[in-house]
N, C-alpha and C. Protein backbone atom coordinates (compact mmCIF):
# COMPACT_ATOMS: atom_id res chain seq x y z
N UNK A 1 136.51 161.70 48.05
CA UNK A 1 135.11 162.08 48.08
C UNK A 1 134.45 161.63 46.78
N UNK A 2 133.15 161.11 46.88
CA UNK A 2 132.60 160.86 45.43
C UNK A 2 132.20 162.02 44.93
N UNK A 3 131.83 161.56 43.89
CA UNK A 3 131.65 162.61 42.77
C UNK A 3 130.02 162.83 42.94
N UNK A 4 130.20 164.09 43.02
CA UNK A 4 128.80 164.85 43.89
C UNK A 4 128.07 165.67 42.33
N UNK A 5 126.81 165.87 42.56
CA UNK A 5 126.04 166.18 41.42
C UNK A 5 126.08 167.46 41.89
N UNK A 6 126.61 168.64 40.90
CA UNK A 6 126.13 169.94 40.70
C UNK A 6 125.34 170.81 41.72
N UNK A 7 123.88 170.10 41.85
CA UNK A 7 122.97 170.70 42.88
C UNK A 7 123.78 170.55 44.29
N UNK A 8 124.30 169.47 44.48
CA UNK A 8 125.09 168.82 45.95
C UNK A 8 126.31 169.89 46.17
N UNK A 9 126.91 170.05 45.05
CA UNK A 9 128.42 170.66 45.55
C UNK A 9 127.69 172.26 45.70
N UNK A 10 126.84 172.55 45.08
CA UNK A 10 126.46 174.20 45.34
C UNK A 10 126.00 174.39 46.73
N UNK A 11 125.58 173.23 46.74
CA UNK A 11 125.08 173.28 48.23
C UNK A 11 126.10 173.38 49.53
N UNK A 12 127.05 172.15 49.44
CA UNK A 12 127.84 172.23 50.06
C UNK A 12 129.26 173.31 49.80
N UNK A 13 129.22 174.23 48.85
CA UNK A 13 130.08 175.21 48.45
C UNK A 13 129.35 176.78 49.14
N UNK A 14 128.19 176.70 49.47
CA UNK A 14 127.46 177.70 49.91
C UNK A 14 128.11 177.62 51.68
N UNK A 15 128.18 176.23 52.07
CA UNK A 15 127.90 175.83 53.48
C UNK A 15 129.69 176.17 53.83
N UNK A 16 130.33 175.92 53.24
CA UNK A 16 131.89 176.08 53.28
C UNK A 16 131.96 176.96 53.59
N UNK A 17 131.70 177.87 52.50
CA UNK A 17 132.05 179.60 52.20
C UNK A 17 131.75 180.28 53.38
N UNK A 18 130.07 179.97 54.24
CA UNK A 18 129.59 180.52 55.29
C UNK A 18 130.76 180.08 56.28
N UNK A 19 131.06 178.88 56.19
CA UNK A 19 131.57 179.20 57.53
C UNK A 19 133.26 178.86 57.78
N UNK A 20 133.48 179.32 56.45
CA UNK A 20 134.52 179.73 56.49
C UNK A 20 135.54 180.58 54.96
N UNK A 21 135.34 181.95 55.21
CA UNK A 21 135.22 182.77 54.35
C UNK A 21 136.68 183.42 53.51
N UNK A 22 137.39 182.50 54.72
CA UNK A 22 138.71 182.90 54.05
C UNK A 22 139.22 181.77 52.91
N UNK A 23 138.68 180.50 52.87
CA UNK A 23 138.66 179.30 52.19
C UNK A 23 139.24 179.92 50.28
N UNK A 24 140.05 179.56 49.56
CA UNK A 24 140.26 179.81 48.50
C UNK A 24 139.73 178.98 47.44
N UNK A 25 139.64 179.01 46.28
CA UNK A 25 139.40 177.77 45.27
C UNK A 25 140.13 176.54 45.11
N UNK A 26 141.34 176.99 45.16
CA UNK A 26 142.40 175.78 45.28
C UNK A 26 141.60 174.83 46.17
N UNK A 27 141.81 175.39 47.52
CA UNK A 27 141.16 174.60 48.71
C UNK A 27 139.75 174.07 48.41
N UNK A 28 138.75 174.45 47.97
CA UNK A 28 137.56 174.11 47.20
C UNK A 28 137.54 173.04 46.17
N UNK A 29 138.48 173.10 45.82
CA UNK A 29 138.49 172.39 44.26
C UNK A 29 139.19 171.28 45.63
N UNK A 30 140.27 171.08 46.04
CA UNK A 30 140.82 169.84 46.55
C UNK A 30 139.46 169.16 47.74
N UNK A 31 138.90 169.98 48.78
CA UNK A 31 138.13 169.58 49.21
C UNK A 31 137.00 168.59 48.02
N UNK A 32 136.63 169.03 47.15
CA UNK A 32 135.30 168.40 46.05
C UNK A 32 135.87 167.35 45.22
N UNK A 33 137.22 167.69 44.90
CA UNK A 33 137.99 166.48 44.06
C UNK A 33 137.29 167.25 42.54
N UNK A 34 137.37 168.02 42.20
CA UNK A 34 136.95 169.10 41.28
C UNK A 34 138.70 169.93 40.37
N UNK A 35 138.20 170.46 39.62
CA UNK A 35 139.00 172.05 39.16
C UNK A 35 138.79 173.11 40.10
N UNK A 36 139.68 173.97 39.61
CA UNK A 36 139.31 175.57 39.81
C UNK A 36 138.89 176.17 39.55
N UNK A 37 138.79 175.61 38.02
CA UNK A 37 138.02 176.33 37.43
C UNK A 37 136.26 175.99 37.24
N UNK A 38 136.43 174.42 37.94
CA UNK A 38 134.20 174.25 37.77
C UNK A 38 134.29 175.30 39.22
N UNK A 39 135.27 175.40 40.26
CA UNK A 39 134.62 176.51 41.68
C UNK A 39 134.57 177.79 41.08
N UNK A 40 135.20 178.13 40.25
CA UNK A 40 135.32 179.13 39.62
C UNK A 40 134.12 179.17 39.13
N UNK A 41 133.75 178.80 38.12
CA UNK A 41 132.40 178.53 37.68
C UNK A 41 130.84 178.40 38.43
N UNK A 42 131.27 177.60 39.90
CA UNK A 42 130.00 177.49 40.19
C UNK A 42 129.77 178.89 41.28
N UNK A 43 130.84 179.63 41.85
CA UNK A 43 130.80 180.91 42.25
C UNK A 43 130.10 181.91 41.19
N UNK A 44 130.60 181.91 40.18
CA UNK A 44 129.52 182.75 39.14
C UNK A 44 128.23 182.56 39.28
N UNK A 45 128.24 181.54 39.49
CA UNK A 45 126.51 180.83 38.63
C UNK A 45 125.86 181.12 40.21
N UNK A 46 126.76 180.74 41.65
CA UNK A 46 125.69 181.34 42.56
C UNK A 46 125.77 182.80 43.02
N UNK A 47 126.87 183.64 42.42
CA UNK A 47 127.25 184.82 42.50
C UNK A 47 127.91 184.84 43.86
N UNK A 48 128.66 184.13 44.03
CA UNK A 48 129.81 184.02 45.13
C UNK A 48 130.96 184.69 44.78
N UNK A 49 131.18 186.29 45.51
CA UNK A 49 132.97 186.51 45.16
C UNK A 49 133.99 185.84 45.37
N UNK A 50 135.10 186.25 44.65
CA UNK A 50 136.34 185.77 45.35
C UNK A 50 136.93 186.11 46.56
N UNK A 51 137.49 184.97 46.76
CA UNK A 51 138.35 185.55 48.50
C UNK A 51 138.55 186.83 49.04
N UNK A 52 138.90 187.09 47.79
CA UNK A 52 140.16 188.67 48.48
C UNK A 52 138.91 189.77 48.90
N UNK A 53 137.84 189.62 47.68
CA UNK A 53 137.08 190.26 47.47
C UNK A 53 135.86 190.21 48.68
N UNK A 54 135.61 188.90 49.03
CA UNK A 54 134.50 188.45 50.67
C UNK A 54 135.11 189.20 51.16
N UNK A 55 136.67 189.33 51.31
CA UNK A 55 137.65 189.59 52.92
C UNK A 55 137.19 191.34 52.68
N UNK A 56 137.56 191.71 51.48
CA UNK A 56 137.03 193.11 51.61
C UNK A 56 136.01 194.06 52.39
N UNK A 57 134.95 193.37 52.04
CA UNK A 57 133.86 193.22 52.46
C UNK A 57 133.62 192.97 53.70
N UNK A 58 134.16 192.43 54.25
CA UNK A 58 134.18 191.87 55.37
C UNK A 58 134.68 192.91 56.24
N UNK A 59 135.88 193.29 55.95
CA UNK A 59 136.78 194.28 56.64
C UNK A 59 136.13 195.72 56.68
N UNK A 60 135.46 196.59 55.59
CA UNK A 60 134.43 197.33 55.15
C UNK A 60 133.17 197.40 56.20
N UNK A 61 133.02 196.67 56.23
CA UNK A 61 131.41 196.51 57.59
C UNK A 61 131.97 196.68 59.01
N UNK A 62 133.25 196.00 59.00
CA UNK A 62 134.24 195.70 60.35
C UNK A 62 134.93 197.44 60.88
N UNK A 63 135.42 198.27 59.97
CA UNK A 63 135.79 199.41 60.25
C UNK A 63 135.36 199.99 60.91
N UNK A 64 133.93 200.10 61.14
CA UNK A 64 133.11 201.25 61.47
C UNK A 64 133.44 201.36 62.94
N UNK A 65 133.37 199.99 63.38
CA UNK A 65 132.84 199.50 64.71
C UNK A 65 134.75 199.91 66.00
N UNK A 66 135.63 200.02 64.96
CA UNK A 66 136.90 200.15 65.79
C UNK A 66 137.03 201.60 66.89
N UNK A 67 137.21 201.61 67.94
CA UNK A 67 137.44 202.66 69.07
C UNK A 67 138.59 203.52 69.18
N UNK A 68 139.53 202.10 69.91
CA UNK A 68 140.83 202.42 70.40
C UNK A 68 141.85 203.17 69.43
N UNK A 69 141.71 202.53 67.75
CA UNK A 69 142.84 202.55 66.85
C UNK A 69 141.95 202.64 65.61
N UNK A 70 142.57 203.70 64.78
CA UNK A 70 142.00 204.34 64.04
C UNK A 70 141.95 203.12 62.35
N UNK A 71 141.23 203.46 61.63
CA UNK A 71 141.34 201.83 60.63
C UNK A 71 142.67 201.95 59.90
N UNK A 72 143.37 203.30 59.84
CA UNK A 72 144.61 203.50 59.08
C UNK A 72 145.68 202.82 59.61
N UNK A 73 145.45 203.32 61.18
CA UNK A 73 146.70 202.38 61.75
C UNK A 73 146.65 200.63 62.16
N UNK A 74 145.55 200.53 61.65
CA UNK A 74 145.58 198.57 61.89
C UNK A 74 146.45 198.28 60.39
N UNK A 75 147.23 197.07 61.14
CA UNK A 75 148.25 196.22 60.33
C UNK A 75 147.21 195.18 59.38
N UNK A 76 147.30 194.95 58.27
CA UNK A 76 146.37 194.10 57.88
C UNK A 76 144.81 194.72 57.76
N UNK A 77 143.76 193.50 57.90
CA UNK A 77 142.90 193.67 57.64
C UNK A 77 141.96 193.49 58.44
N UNK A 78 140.89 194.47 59.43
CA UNK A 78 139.99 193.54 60.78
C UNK A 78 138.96 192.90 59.56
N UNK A 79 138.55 192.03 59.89
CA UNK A 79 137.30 191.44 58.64
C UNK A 79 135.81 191.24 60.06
N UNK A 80 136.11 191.10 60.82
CA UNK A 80 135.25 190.66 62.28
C UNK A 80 135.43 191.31 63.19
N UNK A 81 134.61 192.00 63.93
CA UNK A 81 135.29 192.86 65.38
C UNK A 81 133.87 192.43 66.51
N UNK A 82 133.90 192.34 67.75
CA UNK A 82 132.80 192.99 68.03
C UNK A 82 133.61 193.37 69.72
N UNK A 83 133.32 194.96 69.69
CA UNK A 83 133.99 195.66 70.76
C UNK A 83 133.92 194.54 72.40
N UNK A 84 134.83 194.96 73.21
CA UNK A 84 134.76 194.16 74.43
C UNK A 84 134.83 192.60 74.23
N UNK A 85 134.88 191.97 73.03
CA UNK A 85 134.98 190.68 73.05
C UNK A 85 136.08 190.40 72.34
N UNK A 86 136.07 190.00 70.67
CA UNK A 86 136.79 189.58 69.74
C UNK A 86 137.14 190.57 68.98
N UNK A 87 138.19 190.21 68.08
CA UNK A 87 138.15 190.88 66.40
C UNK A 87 138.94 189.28 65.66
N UNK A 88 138.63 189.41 64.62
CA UNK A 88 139.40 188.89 63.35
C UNK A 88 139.89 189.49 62.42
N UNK A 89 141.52 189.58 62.18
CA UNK A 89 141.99 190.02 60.64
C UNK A 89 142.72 189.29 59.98
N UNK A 90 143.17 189.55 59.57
CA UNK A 90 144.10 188.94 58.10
C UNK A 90 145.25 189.77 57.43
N UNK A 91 146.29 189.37 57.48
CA UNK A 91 147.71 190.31 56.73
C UNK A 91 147.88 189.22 56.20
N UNK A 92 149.07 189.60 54.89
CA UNK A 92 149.21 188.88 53.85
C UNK A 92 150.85 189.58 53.90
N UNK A 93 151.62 189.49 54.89
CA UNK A 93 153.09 190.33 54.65
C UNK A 93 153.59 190.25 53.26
N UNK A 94 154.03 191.30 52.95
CA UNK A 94 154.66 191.49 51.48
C UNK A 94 156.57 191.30 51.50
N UNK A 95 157.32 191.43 50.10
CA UNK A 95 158.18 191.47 50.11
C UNK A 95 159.20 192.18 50.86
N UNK A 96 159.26 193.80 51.05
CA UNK A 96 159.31 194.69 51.98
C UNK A 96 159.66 193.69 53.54
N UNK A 97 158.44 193.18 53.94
CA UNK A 97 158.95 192.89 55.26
C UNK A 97 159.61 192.34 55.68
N UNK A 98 160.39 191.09 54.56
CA UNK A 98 161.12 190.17 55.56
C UNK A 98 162.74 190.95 55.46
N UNK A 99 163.71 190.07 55.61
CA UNK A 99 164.86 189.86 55.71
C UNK A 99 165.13 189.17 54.29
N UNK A 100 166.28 190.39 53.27
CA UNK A 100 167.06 189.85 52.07
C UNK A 100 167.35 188.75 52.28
N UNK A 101 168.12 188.10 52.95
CA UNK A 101 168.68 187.00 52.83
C UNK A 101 167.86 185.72 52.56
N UNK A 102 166.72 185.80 54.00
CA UNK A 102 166.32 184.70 54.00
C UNK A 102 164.56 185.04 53.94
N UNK A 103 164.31 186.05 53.50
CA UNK A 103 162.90 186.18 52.83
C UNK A 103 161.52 185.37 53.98
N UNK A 104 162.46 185.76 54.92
CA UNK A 104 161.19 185.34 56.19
C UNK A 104 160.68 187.29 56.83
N UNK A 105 159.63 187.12 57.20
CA UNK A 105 159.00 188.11 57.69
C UNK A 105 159.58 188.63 58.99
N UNK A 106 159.97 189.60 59.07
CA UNK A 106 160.60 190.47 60.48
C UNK A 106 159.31 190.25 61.26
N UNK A 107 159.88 189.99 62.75
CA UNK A 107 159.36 190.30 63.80
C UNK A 107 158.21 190.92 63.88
N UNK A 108 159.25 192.03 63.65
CA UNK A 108 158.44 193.86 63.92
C UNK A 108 157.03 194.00 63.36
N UNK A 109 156.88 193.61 62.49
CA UNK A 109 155.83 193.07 61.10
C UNK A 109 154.86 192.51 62.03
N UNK A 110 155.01 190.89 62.50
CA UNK A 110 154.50 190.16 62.78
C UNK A 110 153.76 191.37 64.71
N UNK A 111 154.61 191.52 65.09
CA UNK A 111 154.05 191.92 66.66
C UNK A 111 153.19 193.17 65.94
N UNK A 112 153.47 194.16 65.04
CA UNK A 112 152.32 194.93 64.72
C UNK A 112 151.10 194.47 64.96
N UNK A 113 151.09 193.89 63.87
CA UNK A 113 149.62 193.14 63.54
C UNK A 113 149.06 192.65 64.74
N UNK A 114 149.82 191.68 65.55
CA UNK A 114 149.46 191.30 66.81
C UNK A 114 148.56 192.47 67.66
N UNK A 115 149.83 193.76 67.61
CA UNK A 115 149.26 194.58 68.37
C UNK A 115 147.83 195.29 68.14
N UNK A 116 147.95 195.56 66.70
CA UNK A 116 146.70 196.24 66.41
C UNK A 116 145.63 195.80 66.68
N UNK A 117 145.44 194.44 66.31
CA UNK A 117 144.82 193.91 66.83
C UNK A 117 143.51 193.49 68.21
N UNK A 118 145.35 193.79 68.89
CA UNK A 118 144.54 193.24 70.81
C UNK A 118 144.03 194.88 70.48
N UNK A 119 144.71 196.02 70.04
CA UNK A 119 144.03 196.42 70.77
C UNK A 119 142.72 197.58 70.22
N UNK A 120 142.27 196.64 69.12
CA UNK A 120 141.18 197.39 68.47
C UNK A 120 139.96 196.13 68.91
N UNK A 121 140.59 195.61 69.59
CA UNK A 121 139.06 194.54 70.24
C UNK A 121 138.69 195.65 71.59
N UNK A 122 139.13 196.34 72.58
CA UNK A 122 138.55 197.01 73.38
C UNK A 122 138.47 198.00 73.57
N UNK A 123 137.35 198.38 73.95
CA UNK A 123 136.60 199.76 73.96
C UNK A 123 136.76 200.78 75.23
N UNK A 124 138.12 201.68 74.31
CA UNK A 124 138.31 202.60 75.06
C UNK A 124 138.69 203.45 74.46
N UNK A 125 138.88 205.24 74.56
CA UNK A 125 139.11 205.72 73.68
C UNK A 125 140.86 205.94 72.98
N UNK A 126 141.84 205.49 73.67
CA UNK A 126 143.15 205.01 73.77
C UNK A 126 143.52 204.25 74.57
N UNK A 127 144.46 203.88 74.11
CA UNK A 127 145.85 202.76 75.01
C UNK A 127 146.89 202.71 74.71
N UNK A 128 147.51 201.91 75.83
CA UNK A 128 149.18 201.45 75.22
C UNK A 128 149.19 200.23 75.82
N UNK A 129 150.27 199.61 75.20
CA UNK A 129 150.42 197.86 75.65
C UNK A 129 150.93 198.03 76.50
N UNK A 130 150.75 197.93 77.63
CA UNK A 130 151.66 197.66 79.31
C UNK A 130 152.15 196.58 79.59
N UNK A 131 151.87 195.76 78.91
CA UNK A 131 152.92 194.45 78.73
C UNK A 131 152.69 193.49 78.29
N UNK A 132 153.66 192.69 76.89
CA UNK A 132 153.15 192.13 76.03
C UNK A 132 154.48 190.50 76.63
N UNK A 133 153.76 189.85 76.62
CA UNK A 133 154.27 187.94 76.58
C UNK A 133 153.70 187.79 75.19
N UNK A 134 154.92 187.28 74.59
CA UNK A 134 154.77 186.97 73.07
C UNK A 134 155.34 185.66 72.53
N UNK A 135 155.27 184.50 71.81
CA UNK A 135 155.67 183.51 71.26
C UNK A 135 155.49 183.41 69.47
N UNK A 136 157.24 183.61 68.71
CA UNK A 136 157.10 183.00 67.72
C UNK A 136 157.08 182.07 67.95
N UNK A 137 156.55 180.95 66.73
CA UNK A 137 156.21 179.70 66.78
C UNK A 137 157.20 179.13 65.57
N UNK A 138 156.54 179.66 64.59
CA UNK A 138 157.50 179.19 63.09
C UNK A 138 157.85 180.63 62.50
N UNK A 139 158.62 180.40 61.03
CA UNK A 139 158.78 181.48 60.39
C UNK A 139 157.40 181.62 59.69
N UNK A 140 157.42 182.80 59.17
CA UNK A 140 156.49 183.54 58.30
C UNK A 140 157.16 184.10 57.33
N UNK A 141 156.64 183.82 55.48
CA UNK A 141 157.19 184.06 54.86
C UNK A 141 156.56 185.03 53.78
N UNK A 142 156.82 186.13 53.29
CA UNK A 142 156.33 186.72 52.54
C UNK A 142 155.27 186.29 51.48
N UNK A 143 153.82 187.06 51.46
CA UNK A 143 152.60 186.44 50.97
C UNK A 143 152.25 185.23 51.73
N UNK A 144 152.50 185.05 52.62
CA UNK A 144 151.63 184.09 53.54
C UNK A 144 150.59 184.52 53.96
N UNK A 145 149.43 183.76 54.16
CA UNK A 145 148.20 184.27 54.70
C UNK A 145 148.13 184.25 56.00
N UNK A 146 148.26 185.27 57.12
CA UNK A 146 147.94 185.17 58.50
C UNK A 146 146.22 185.22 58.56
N UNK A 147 145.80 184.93 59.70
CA UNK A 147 144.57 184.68 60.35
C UNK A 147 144.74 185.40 61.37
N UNK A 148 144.33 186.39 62.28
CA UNK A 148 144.30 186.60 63.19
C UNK A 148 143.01 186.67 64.16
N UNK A 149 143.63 186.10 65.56
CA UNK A 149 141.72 186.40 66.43
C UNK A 149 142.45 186.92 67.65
N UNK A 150 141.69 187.79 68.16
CA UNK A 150 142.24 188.63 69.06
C UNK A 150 140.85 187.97 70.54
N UNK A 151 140.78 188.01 71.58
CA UNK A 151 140.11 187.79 72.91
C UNK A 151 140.16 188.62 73.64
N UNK A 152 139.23 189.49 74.26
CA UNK A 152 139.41 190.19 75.53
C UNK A 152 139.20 189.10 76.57
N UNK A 153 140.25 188.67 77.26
CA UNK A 153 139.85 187.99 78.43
C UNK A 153 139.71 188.32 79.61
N UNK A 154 140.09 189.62 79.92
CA UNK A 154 139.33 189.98 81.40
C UNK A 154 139.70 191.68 81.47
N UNK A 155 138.90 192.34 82.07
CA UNK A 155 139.14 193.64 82.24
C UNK A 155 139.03 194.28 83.54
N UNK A 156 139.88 194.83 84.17
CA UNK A 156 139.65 195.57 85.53
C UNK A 156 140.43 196.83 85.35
N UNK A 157 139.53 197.92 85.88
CA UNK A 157 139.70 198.88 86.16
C UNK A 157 140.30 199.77 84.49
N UNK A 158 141.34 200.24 84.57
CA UNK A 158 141.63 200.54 82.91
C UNK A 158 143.05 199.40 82.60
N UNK A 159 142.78 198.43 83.20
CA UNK A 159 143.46 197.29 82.08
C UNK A 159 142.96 196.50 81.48
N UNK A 160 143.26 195.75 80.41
CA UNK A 160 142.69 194.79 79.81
C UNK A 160 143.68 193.60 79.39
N UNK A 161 143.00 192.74 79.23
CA UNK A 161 144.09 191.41 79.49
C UNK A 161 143.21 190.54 77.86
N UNK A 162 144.30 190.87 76.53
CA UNK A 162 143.94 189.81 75.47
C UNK A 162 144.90 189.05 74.95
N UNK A 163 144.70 188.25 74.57
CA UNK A 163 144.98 187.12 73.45
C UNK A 163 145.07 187.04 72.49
N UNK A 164 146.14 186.97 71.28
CA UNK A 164 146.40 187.05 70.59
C UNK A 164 146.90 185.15 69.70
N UNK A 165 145.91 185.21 69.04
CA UNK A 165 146.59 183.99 68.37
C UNK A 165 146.46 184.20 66.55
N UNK A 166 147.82 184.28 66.08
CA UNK A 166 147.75 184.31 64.52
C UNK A 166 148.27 183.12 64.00
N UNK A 167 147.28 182.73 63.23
CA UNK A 167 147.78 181.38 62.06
C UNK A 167 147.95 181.13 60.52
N UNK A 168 148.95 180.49 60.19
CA UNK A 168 148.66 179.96 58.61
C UNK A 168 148.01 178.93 57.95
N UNK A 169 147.19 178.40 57.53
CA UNK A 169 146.47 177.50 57.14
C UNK A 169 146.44 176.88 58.48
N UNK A 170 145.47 177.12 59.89
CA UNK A 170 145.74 176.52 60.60
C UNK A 170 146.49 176.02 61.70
N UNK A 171 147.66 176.98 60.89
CA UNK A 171 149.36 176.39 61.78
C UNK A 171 149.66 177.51 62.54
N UNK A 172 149.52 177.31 64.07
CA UNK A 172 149.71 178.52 65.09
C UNK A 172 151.44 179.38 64.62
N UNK A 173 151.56 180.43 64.40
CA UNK A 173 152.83 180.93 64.22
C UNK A 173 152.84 181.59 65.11
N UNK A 174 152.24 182.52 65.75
CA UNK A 174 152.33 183.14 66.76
C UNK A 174 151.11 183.27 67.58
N UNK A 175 151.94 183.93 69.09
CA UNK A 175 150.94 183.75 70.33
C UNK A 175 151.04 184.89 71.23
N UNK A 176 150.24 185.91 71.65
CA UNK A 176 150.69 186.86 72.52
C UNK A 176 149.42 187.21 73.66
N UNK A 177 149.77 187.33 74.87
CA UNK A 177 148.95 187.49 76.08
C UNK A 177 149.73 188.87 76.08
N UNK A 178 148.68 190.00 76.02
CA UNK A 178 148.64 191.35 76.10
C UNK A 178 147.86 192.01 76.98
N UNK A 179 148.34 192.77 77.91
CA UNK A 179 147.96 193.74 79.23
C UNK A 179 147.91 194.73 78.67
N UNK A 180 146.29 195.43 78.22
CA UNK A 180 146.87 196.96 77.57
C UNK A 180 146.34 198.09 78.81
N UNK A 181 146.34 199.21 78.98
CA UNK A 181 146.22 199.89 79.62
C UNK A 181 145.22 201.01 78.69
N UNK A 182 144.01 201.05 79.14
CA UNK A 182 143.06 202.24 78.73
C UNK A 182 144.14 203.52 79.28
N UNK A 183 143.89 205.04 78.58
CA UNK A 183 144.54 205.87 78.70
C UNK A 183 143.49 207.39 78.47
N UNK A 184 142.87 207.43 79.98
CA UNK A 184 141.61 209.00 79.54
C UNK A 184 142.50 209.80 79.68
N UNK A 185 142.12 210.85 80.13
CA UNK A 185 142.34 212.50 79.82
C UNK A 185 143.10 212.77 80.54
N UNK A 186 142.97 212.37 81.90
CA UNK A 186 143.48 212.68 83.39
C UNK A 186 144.87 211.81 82.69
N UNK A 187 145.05 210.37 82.61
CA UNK A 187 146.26 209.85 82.08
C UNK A 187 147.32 210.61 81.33
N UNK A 188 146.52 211.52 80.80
CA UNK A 188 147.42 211.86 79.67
C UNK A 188 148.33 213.17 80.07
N UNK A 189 147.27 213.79 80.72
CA UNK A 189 147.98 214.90 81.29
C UNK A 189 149.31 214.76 82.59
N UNK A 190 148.94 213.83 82.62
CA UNK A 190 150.20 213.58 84.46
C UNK A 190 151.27 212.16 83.41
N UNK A 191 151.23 211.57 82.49
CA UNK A 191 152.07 211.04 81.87
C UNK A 191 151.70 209.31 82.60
N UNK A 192 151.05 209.44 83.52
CA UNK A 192 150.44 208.29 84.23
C UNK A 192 149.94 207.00 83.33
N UNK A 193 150.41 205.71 83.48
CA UNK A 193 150.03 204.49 82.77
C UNK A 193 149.29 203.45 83.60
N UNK A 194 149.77 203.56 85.19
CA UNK A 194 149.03 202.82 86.55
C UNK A 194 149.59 201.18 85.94
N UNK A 195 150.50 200.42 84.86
CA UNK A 195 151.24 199.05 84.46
C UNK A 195 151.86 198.71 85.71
């Protein structure tokens, strides 16, 4: 890329950020052919936070709006929701989750997040997964950045049918088509799931 004048890269550092908020400096600086420290710099000067700090924020506005699953029990972070359609979050698995040996992220870890996910995109006042089709793809390794986007793709009666796709820079790691089952009052009392 040529070497862009000041006014140009603020511009196009504004246009990035919008539309895509998880973007880091590293990634900024290699996109511009720049430092880290002039993105560093020109985030000050337009009062742009840092990553962690947007995602905060993000997730903060996103809470309010959750039904099914309470914000304590989501894995990660929702940063985007909007009921009956989507959500977006973000986990960052820590040391804790993987496997001593080989410092890849457990499963268990990974389908959480999945789960919380599908099922804080639809609006009901509980559920349970009635049946989950799931695909690892690659490993996941401690402090990796997941992406997650969740889909309601179709709903009848008290099931719901989403999509689950989480990525790393891009790179699909996992994939899950989830059947959850809304669960009212009457459900609860007769032990009834109707899966």
């Amino acid at each position: 890329m040529a070497k862009l004048s000041r006014k140009e890269r603020h511009r196009l550092l504004l246009q990035k950020i919008k539309e895509n908020p998880f973007i880091t400096d590293e990634e900024l600086a290699e996109e511009f052919g720049c430092s880290v420290q002039t993105i560093r710099l020109d985030r000050a000067i337009l009062d742009i936070k840092e990553v962690r700090e947007r995602i905060k924020e993000m997730a903060k506005e996103s809470l309010g709006k959750l039904k099914t699953i309470s914000p304590r029990d989501v894995v990660g972070e929702i940063i985007d929701i909007e009921l009956g359609s989507y959500a977006i979050a973000t986990f960052e698995p820590e040391l804790w989750t993987t496997f001593s040996n080989s410092q890849m992220v457990k499963g268990q870890h990974i389908y959480a997040f999945a789960e919380s996910i599908a099922m804080s995109v639809i609006d009901a006042k509980a559920a349970l997964i009635g049946i989950a089709n799931i695909k690892y793809k690659t490993p996941v390794f401690a402090n990796d950045r997941l992406v997650a986007r969740a889909e309601l793709k179709k709903k009848r009666n008290n099931k719901y049918i989403v999509w689950v796709f989480i990525k790393r820079n891009n790179e699909e790691v996992f994939r899950g088509k989830f059947i959850l089952v809304a669960i009212d009052d009457e459900n609860k009392e007769t032990g009834q799931t109707g899966v």
